[in-house]
PDB file of N, CA and C in Angstrom:
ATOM      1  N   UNK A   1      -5.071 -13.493   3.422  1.00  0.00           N
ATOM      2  CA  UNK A   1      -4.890 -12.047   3.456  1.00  0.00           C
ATOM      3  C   UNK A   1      -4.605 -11.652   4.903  1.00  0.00           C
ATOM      4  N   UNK A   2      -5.450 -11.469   5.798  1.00  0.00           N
ATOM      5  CA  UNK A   2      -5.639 -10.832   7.331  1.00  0.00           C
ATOM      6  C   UNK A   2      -3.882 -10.751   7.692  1.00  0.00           C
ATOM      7  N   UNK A   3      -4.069  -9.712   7.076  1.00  0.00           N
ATOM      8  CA  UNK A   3      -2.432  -8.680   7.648  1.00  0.00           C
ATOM      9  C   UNK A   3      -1.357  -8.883   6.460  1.00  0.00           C
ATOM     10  N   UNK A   4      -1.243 -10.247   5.669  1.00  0.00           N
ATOM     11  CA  UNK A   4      -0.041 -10.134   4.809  1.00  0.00           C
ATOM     12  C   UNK A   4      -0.106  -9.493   3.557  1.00  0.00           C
ATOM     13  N   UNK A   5       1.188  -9.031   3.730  1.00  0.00           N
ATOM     14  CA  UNK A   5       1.339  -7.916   2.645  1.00  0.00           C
ATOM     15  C   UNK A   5       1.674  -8.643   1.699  1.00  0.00           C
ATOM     16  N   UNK A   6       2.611  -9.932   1.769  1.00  0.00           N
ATOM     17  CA  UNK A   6       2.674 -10.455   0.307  1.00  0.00           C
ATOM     18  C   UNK A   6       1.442 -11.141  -0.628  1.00  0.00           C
ATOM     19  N   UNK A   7       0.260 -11.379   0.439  1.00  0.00           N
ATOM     20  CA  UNK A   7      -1.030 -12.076  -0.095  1.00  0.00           C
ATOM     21  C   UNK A   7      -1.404 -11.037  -1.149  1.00  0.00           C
ATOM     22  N   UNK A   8      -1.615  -9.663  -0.314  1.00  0.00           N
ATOM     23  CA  UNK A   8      -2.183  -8.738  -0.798  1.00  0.00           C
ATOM     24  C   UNK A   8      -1.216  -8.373  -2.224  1.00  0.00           C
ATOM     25  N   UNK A   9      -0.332  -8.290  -2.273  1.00  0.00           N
ATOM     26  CA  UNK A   9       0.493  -8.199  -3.328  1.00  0.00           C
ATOM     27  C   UNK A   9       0.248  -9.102  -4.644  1.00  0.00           C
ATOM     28  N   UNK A  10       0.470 -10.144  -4.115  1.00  0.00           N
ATOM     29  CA  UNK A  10       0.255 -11.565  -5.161  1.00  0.00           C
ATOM     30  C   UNK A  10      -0.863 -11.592  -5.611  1.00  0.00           C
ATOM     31  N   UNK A  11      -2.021 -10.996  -4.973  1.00  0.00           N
ATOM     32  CA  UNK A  11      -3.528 -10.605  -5.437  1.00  0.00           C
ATOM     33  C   UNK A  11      -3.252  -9.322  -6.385  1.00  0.00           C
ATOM     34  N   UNK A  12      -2.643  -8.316  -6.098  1.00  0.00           N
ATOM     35  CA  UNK A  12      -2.333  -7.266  -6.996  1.00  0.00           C
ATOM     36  C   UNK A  12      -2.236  -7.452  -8.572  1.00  0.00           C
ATOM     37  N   UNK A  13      -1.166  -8.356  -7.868  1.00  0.00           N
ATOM     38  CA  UNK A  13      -0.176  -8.969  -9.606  1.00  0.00           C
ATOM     39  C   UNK A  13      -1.338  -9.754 -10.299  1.00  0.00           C
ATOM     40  N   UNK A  14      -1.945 -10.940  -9.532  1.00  0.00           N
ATOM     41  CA  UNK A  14      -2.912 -11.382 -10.278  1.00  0.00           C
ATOM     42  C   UNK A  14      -3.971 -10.730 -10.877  1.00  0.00           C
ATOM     43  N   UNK A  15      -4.415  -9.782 -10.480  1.00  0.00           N
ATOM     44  CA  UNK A  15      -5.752  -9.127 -11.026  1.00  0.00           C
ATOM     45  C   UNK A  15      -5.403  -8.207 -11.950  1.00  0.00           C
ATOM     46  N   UNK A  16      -3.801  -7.430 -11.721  1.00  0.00           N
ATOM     47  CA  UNK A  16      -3.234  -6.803 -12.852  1.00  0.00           C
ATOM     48  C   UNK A  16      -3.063  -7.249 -13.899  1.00  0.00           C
ATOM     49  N   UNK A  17      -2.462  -8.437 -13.748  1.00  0.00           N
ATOM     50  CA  UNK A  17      -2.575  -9.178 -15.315  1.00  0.00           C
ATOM     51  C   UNK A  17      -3.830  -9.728 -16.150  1.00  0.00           C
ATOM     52  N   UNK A  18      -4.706  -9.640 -15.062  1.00  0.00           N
ATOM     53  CA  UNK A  18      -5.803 -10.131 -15.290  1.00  0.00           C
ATOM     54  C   UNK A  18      -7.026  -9.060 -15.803  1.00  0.00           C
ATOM     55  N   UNK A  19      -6.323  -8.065 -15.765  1.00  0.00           N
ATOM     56  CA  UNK A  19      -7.001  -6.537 -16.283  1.00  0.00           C
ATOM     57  C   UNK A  19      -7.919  -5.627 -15.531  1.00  0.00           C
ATOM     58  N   UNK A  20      -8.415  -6.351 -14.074  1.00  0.00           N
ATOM     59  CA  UNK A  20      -8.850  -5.713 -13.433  1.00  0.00           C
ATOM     60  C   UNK A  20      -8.113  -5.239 -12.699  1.00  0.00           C
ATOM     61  N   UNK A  21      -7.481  -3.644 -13.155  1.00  0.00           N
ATOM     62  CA  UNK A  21      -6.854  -2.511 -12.599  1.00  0.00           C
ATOM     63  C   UNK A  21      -7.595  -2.085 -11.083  1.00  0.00           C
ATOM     64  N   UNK A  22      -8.799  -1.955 -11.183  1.00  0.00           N
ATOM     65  CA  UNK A  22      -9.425  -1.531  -9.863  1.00  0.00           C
ATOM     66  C   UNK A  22      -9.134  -2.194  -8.816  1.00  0.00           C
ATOM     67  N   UNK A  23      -9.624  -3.397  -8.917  1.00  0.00           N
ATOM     68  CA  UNK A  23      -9.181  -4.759  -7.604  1.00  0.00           C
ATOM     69  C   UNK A  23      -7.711  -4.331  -7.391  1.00  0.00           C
ATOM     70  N   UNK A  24      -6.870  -4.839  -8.536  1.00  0.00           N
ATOM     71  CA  UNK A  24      -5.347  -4.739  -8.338  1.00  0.00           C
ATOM     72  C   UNK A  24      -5.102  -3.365  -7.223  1.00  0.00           C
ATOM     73  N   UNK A  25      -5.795  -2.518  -7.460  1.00  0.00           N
ATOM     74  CA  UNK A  25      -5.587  -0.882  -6.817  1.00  0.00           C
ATOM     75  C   UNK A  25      -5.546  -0.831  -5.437  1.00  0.00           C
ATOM     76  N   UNK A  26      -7.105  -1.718  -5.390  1.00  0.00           N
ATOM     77  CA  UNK A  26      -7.559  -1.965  -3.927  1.00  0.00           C
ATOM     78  C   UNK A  26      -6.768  -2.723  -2.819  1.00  0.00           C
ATOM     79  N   UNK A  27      -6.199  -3.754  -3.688  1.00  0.00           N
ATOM     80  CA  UNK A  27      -5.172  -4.677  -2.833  1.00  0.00           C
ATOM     81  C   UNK A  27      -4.058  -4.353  -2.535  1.00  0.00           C
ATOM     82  N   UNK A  28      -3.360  -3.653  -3.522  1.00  0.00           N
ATOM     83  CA  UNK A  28      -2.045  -2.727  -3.516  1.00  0.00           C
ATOM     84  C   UNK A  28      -2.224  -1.678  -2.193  1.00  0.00           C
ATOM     85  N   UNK A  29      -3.456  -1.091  -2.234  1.00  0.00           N
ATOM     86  CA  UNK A  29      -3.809  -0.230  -1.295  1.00  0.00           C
ATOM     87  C   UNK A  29      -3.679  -0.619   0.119  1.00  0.00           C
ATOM     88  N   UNK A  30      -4.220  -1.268   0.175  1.00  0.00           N
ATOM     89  CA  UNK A  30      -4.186  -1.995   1.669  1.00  0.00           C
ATOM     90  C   UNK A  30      -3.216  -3.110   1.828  1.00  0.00           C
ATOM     91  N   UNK A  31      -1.982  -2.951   1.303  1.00  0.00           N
ATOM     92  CA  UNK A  31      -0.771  -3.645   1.368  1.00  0.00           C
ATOM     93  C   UNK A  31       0.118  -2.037   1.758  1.00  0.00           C
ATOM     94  N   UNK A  32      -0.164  -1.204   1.162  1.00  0.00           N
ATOM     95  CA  UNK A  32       0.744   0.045   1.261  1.00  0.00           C
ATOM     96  C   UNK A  32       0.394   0.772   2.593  1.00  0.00           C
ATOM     97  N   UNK A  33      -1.162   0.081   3.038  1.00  0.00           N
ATOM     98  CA  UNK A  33      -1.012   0.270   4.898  1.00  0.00           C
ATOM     99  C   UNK A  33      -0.647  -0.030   5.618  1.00  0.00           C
ATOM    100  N   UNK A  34      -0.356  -1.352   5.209  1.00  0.00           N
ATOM    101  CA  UNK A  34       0.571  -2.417   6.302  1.00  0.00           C
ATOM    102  C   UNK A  34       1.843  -2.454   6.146  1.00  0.00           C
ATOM    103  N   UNK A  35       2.248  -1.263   5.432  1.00  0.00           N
ATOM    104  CA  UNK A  35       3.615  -0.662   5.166  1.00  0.00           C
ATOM    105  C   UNK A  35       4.647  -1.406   4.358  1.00  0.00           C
ATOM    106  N   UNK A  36       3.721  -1.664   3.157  1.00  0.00           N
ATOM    107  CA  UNK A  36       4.797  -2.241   1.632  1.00  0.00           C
ATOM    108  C   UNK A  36       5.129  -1.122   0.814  1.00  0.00           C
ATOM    109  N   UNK A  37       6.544  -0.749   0.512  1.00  0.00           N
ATOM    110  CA  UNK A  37       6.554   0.515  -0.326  1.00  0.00           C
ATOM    111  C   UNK A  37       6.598  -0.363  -1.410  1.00  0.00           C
ATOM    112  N   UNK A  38       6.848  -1.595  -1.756  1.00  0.00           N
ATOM    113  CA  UNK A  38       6.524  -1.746  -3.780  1.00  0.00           C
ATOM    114  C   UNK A  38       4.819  -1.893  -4.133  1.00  0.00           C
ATOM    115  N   UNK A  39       4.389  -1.986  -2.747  1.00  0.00           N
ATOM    116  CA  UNK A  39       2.679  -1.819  -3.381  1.00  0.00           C
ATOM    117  C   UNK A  39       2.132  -0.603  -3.324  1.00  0.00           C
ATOM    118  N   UNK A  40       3.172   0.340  -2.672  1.00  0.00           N
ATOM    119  CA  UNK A  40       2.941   1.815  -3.036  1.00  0.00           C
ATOM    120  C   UNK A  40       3.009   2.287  -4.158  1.00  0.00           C
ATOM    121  N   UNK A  41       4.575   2.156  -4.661  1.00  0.00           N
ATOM    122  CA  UNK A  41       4.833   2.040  -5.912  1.00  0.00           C
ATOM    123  C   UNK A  41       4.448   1.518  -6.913  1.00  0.00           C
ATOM    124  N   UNK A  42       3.795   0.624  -7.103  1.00  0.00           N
ATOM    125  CA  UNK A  42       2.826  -0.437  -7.999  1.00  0.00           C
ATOM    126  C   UNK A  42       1.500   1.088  -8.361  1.00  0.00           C
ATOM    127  N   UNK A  43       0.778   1.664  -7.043  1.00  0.00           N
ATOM    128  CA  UNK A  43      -0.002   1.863  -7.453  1.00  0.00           C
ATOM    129  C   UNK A  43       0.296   3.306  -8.358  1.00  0.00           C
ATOM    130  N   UNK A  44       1.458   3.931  -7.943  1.00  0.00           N
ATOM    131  CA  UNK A  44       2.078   5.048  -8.719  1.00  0.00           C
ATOM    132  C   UNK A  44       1.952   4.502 -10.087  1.00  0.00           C
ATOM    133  N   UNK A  45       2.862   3.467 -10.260  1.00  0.00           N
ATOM    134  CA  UNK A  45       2.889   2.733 -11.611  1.00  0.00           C
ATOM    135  C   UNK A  45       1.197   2.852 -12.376  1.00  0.00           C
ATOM    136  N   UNK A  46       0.438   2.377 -11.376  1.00  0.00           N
ATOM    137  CA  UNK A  46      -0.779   2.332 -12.602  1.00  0.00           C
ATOM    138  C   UNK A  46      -1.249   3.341 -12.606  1.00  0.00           C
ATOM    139  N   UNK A  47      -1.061   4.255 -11.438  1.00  0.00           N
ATOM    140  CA  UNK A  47      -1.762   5.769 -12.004  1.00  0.00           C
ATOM    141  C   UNK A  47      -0.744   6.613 -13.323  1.00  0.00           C
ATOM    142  N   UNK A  48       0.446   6.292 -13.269  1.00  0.00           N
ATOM    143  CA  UNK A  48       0.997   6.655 -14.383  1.00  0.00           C
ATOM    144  C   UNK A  48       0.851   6.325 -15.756  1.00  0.00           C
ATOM    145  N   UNK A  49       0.127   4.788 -15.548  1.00  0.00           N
ATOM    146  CA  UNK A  49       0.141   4.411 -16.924  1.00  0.00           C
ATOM    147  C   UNK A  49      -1.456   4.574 -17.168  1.00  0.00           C
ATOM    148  N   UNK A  50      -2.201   5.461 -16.665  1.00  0.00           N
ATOM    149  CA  UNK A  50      -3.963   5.452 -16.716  1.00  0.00           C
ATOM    150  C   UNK A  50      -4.569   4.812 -16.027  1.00  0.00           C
ATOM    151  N   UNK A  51      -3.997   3.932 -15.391  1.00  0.00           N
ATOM    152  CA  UNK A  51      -5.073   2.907 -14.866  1.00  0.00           C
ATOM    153  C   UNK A  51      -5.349   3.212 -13.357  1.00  0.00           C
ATOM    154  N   UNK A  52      -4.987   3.939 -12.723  1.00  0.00           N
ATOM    155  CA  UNK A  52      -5.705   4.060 -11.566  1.00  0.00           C
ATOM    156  C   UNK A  52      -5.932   5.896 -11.035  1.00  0.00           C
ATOM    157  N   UNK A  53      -6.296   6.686 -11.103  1.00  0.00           N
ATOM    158  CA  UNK A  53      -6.849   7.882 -10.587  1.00  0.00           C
ATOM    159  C   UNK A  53      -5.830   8.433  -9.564  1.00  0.00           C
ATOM    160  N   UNK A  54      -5.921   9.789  -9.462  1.00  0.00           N
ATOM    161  CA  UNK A  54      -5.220  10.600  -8.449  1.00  0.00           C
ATOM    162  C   UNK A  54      -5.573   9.857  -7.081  1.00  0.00           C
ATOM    163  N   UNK A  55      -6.893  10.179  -6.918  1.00  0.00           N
ATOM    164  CA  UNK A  55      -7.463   9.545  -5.697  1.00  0.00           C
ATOM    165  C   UNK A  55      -6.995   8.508  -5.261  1.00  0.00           C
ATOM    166  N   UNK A  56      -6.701   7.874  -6.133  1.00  0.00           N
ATOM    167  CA  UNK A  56      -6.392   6.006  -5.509  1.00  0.00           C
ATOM    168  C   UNK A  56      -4.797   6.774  -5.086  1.00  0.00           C
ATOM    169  N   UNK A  57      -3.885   7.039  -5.789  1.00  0.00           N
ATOM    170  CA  UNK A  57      -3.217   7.306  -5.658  1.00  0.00           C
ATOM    171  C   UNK A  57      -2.943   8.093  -3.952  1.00  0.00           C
ATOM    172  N   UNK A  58      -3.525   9.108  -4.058  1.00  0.00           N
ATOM    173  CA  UNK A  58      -3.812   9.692  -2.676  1.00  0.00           C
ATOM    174  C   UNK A  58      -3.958   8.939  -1.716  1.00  0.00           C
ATOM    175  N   UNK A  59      -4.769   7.889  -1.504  1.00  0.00           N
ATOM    176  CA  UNK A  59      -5.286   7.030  -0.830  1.00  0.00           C
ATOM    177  C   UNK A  59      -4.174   6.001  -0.027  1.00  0.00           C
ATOM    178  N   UNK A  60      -3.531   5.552  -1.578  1.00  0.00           N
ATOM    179  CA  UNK A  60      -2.720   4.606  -0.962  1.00  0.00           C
ATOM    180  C   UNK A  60      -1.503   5.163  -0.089  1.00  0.00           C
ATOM    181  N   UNK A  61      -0.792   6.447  -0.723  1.00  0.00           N
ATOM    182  CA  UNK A  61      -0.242   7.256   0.013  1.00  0.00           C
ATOM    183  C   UNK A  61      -0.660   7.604   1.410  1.00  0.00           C
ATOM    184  N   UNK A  62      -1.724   8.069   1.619  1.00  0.00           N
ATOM    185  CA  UNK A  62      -2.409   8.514   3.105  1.00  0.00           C
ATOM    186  C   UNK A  62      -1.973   7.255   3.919  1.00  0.00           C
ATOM    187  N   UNK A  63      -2.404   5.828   3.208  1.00  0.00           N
ATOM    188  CA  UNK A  63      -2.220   4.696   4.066  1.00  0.00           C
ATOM    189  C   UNK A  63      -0.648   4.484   4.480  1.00  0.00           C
ATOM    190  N   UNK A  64      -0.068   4.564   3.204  1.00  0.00           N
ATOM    191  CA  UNK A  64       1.769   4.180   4.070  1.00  0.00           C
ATOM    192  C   UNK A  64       2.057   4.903   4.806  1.00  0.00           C
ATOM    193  N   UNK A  65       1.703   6.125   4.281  1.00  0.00           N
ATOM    194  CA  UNK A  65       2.387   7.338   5.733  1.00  0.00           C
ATOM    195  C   UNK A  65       1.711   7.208   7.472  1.00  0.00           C
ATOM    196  N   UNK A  66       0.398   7.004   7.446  1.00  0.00           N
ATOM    197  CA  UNK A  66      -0.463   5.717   8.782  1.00  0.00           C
ATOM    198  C   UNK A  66       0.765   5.325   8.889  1.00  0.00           C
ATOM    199  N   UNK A  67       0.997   4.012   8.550  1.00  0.00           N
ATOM    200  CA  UNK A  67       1.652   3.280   8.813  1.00  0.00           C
ATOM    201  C   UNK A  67       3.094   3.267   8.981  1.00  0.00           C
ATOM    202  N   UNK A  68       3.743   4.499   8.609  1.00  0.00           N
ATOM    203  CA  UNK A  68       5.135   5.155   8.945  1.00  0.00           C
ATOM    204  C   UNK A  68       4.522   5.783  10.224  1.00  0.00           C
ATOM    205  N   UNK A  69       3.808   6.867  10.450  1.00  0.00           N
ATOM    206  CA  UNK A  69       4.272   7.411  11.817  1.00  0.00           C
ATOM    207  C   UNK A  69       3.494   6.135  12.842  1.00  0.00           C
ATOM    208  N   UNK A  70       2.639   5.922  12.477  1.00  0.00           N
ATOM    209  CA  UNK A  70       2.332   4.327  13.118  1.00  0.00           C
ATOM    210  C   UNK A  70       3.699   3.986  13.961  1.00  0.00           C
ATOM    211  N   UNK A  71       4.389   3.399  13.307  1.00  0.00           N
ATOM    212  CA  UNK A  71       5.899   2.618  13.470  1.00  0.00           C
ATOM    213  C   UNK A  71       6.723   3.822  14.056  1.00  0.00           C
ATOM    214  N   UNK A  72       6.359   4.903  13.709  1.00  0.00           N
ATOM    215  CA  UNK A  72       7.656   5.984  14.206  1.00  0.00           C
ATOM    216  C   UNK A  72       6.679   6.306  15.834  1.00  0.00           C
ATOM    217  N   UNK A  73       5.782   6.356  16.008  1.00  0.00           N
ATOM    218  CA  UNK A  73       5.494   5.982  17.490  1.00  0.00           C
ATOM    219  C   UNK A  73       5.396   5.169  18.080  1.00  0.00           C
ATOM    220  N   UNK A  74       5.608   3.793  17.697  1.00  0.00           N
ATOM    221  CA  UNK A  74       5.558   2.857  18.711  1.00  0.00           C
ATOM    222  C   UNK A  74       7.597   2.748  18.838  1.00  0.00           C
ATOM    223  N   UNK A  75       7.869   3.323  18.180  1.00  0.00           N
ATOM    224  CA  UNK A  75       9.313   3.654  18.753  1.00  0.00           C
ATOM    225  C   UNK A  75       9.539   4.416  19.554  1.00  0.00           C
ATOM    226  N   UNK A  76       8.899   5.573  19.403  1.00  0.00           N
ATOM    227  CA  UNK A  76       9.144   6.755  20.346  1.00  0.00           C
ATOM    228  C   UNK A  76       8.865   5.474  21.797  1.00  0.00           C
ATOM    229  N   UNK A  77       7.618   5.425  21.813  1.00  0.00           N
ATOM    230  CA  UNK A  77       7.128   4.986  22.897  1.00  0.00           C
ATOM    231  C   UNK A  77       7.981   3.633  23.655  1.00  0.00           C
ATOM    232  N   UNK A  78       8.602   3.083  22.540  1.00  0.00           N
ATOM    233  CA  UNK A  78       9.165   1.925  23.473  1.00  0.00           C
ATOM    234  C   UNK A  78      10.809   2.292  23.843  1.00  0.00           C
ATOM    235  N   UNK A  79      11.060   3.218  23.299  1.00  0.00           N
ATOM    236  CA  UNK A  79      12.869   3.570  23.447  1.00  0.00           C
ATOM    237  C   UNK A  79      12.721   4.215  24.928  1.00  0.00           C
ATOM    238  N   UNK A  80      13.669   3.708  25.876  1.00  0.00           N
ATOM    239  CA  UNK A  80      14.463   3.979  26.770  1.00  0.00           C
ATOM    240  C   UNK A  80      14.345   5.176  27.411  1.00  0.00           C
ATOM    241  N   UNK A  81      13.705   5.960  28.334  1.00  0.00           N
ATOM    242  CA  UNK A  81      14.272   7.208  29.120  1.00  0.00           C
ATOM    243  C   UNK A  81      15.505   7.823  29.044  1.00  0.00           C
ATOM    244  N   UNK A  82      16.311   8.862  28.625  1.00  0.00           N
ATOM    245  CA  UNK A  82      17.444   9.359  28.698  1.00  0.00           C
ATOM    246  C   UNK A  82      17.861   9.435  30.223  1.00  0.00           C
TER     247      UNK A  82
END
C-alpha cells in the first residue's frame, strides 16, 4: 500500500467482490487522495448502487480535491518568475 494507488485499488476490487462494500469504500478513499479519479468514481458507483453513504461519498471527494489543489500548488510554486 504506503502511497500506491493501484494497491489501494486492487484492494477495492477485491473486497468489492468480496462483499465487503465498507473496506472496498475505505480503500477507494484513500486512493482518491493520492489522486486516482477511477477510485473516485468507483466510490460514486457504490454510493449509487446503495452501498456506500453520502458521507463516504463526501469524503472521498474532499480527498481528490486535497490532492488537486495539492498538485495545483506545487505548480504554482515551482513555475518560473515572469
Amino acid at each position: 500500500m504506503k502511497g500506491h494507488t493501484n494497491s489501494r485499488y486492487n484492494l477495492g476490487i477485491y473486497d468489492e467482490y468480496a462483499g465487503n462494500m465498507s473496506r472496498a469504500t475505505k480503500h477507494y478513499t484513500i486512493a482518491a487522495g493520492l489522486g486516482d479519479d477511477e477510485c473516485l468514481n468507483r466510490v460514486h458507483k457504490l454510493f449509487i448502487h446503495g452501498h456506500a453513504g453520502e458521507d463516504d461519498l463526501e469524503k472521498a471527494l474532499y480527498a481528490y480535491e486535497g490532492y488537486v489543489d495539492m498538485s495545483r500548488s506545487e505548480q504554482i510554486d515551482s513555475a518560473p518568475a515572469s
